[in-house]
Protein backbone atom coordinates (compact mmCIF):
# COMPACT_ATOMS: atom_id res chain seq x y z
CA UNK A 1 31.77 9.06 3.53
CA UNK A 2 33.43 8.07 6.35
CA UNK A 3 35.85 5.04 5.61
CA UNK A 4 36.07 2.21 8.05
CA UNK A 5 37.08 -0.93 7.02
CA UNK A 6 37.07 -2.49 3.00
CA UNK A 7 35.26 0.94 0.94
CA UNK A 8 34.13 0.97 -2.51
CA UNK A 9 32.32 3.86 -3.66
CA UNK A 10 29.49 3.30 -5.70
CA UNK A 11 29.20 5.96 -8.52
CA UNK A 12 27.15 6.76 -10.80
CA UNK A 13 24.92 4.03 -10.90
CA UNK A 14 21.98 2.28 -8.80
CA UNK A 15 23.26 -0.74 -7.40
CA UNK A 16 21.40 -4.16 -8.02
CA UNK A 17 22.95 -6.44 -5.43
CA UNK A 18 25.32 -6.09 -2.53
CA UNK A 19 28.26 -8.51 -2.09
CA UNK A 20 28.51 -10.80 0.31
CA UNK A 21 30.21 -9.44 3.32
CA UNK A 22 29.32 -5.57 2.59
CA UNK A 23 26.90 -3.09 3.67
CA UNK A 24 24.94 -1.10 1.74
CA UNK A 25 25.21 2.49 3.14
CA UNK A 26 24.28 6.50 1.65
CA UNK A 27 24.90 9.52 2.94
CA UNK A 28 22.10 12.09 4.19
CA UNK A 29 21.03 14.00 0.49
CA UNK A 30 17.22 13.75 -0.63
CA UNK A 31 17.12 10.90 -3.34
CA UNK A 32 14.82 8.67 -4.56
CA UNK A 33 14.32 4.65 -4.49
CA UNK A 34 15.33 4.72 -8.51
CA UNK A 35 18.32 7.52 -8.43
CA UNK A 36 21.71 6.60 -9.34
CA UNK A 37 24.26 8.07 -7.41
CA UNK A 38 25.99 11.30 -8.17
CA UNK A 39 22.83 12.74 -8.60
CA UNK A 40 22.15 16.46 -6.41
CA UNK A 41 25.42 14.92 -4.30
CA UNK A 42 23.61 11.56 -3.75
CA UNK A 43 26.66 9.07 -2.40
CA UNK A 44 26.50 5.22 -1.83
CA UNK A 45 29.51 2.85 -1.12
CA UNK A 46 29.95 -0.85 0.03
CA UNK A 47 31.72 -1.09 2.99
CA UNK A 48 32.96 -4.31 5.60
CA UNK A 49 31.74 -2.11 8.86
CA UNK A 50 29.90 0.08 9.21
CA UNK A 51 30.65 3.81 10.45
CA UNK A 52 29.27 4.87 14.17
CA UNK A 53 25.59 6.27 13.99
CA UNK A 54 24.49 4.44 10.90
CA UNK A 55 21.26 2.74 11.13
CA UNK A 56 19.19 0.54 9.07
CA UNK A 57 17.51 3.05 6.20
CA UNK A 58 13.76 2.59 5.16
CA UNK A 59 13.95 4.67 2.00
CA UNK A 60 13.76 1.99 -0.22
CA UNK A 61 16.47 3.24 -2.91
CA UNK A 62 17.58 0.70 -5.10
CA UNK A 63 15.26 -2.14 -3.59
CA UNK A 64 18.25 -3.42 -1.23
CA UNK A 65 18.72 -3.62 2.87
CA UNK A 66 21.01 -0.26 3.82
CA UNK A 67 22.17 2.03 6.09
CA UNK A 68 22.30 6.27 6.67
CA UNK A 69 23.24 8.27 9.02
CA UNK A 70 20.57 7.92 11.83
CA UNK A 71 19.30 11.37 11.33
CA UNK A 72 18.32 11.50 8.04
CA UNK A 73 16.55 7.84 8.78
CA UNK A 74 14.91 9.87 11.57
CA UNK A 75 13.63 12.64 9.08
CA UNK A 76 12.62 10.29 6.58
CA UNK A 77 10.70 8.25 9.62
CA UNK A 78 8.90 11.44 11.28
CA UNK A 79 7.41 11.85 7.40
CA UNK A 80 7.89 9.61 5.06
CA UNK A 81 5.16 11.31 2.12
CA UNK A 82 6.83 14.84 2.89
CA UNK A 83 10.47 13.34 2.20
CA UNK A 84 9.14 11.70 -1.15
CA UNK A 85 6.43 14.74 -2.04
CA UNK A 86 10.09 16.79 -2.39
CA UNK A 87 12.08 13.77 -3.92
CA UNK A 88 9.20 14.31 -6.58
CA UNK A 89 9.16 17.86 -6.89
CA UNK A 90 12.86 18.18 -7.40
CA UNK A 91 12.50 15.24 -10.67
CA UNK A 92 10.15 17.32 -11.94
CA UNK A 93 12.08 20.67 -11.52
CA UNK A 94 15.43 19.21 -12.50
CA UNK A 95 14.57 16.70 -14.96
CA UNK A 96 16.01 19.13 -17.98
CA UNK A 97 19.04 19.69 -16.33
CA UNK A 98 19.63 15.98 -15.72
CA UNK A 99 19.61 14.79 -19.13
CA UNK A 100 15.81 14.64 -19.80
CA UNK A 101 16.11 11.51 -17.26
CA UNK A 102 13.09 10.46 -15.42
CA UNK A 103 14.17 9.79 -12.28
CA UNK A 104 10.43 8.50 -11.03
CA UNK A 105 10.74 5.80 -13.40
CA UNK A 106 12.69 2.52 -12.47
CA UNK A 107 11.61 -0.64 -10.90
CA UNK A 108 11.70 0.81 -7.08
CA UNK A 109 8.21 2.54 -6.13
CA UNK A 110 6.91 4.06 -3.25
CA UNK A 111 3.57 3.48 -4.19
CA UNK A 112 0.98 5.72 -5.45
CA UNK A 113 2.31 9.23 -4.85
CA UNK A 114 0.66 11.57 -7.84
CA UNK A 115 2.26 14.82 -7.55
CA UNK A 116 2.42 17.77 -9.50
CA UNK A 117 4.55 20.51 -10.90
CA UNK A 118 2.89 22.92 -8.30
CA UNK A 119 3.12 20.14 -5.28
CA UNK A 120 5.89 22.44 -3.38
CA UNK A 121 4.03 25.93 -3.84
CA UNK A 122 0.31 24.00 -2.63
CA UNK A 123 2.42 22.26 0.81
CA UNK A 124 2.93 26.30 1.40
């Protein structure tokens, strides 16, 4: 995080609104619409301004308007189903070690993605 003007981290949850005022930013770790943060080093936080070469995120966490740093909205951009195809595989493979939670489930959706245990080893 790079602080810049009025910060508030945002831990351990998935926000549901942004304040008036603030900007919803993340930093550049793979995460899914429904993941709270803390998760695999996933960071959020509120902020009044927002830090040089931030952009406008298309990710869709937590169903809000956001910003990340411009290259990992550039990765996610150049392909989107690759980005969530290994968002998916790492619920899957972590799921134990994260409580048993299913982070695929939540209100947020990308839309049909089906993907399997194996997903990784058949994009080889």
């Amino acid at each position: 995080m790079i602080p810049t003007g009025n910060m508030h981290e945002i831990s351990g949850y998935r926000p549901r609104s942004v304040p008036k005022g603030m900007l919803l930013m993340h930093n550049f770790i793979i995460h899914g619409p429904n993941w709270r943060t803390g998760i695999n080093g996933f960071r959020a936080w509120i902020d009044t301004e927002m830090p040089e070469g931030f952009v406008p995120c298309p990710c869709g966490w937590a169903g809000l308007p956001h910003f990340s740093y411009k290259e990992h909205v550039q990765s996610y951009r150049e392909d989107p189903r690759g980005y969530q195809l290994r968002v998916r595989y790492q619920e899957l493979a972590y799921a134990k070690v994260w409580s048993g939670e299913d982070l695929s489930k939540g209100p947020h959706k990308w839309g049909d993605l089906q993907v399997s245990a194996n997903t990784q080893a058949e994009r080889s």
